[in-house]
C-alpha atoms as a PDB file:
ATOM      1  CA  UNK A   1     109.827 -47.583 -50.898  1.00  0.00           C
ATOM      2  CA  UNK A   2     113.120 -45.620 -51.586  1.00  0.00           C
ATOM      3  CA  UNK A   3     116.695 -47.636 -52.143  1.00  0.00           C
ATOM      4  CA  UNK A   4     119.973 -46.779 -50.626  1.00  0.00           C
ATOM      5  CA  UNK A   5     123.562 -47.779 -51.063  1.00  0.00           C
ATOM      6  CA  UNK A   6     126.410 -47.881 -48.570  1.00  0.00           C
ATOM      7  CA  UNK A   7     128.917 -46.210 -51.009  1.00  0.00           C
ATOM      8  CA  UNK A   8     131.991 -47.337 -48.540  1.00  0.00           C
ATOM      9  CA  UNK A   9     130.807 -51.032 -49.693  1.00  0.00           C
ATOM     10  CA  UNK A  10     129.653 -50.185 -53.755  1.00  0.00           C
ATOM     11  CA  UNK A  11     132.252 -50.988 -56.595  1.00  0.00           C
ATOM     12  CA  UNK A  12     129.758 -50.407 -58.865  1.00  0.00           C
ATOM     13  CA  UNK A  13     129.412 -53.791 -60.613  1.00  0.00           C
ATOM     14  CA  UNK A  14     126.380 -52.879 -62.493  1.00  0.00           C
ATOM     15  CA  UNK A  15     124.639 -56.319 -60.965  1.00  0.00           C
ATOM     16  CA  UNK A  16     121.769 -53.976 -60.141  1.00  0.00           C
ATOM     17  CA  UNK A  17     121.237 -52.149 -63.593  1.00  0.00           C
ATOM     18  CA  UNK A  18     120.915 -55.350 -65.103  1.00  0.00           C
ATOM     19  CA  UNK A  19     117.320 -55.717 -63.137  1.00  0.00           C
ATOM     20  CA  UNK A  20     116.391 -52.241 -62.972  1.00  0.00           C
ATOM     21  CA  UNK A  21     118.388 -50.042 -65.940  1.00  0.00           C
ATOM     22  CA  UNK A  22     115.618 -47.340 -65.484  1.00  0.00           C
ATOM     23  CA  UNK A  23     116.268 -47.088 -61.550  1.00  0.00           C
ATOM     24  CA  UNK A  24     119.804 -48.163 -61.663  1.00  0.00           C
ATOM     25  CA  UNK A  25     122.822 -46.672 -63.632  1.00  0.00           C
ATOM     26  CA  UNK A  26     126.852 -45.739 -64.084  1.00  0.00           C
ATOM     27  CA  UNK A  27     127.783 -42.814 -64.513  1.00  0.00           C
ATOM     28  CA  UNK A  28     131.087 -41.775 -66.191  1.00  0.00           C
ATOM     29  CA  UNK A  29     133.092 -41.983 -63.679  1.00  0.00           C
ATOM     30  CA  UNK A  30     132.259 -45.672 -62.871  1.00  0.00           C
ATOM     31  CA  UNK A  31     129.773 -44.347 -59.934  1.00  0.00           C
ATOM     32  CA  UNK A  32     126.214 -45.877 -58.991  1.00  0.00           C
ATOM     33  CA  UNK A  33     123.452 -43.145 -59.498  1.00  0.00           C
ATOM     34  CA  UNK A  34     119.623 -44.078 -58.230  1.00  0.00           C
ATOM     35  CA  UNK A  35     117.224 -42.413 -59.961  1.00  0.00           C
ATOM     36  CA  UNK A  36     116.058 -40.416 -56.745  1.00  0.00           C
ATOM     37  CA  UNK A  37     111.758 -40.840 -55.151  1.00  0.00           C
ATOM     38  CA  UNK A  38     110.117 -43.505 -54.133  1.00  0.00           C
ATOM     39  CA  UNK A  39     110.082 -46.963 -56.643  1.00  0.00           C
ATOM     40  CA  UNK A  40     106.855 -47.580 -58.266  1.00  0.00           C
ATOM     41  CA  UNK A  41     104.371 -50.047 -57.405  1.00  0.00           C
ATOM     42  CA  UNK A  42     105.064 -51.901 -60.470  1.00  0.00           C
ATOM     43  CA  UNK A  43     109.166 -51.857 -60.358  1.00  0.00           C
ATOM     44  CA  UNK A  44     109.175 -53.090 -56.907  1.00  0.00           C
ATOM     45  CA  UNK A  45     109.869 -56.611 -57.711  1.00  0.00           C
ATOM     46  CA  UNK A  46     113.057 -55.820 -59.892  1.00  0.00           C
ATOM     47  CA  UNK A  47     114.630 -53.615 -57.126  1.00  0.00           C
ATOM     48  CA  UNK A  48     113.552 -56.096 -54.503  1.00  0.00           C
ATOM     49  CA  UNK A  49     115.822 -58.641 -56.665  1.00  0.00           C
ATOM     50  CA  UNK A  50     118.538 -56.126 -57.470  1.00  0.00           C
ATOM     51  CA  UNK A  51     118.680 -55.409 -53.723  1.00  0.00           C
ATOM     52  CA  UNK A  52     119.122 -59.079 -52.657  1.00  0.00           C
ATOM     53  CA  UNK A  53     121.133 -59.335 -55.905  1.00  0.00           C
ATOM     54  CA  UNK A  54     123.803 -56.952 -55.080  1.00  0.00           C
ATOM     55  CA  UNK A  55     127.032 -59.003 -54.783  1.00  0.00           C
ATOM     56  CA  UNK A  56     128.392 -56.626 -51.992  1.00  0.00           C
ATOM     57  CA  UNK A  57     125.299 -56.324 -50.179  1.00  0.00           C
ATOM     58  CA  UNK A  58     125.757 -52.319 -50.761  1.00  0.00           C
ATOM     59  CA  UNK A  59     122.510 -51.816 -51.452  1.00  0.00           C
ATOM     60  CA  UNK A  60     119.265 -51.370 -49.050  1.00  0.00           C
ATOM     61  CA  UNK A  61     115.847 -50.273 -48.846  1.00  0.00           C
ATOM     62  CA  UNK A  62     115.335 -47.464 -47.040  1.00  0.00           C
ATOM     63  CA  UNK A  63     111.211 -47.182 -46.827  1.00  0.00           C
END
């Protein structure tokens, strides 16, 4: 499994960091960064929810 965001739809409301802050983050400029691989077994439940969580539906998951 491997998340994606449509960056054209982020504004980087930090919805998603809030269930995943080691997977999700800001960076100083106010700009999602995914830690990059594939999510581990045991962190797919709190990307699954940060996914349908995401308030702009910018996020997806890719595989």
């Amino acid at each position: 499994m491997e998340i994606g965001v449509d960056r054209s739809l982020c504004e980087a409301n930090a919805v998603c960091v809030g269930f995943a802050p080691d997977i999700f983050d800001l960076d100083d400029d106010e700009e999602l960064v995914i830690q990059p691989g594939p999510v581990l077994a045991d962190r797919i439940e709190q990307v699954t929810d940060a996914v349908k969580g995401c308030p702009k539906n910018a996020l997806f998951i890719a595989g």
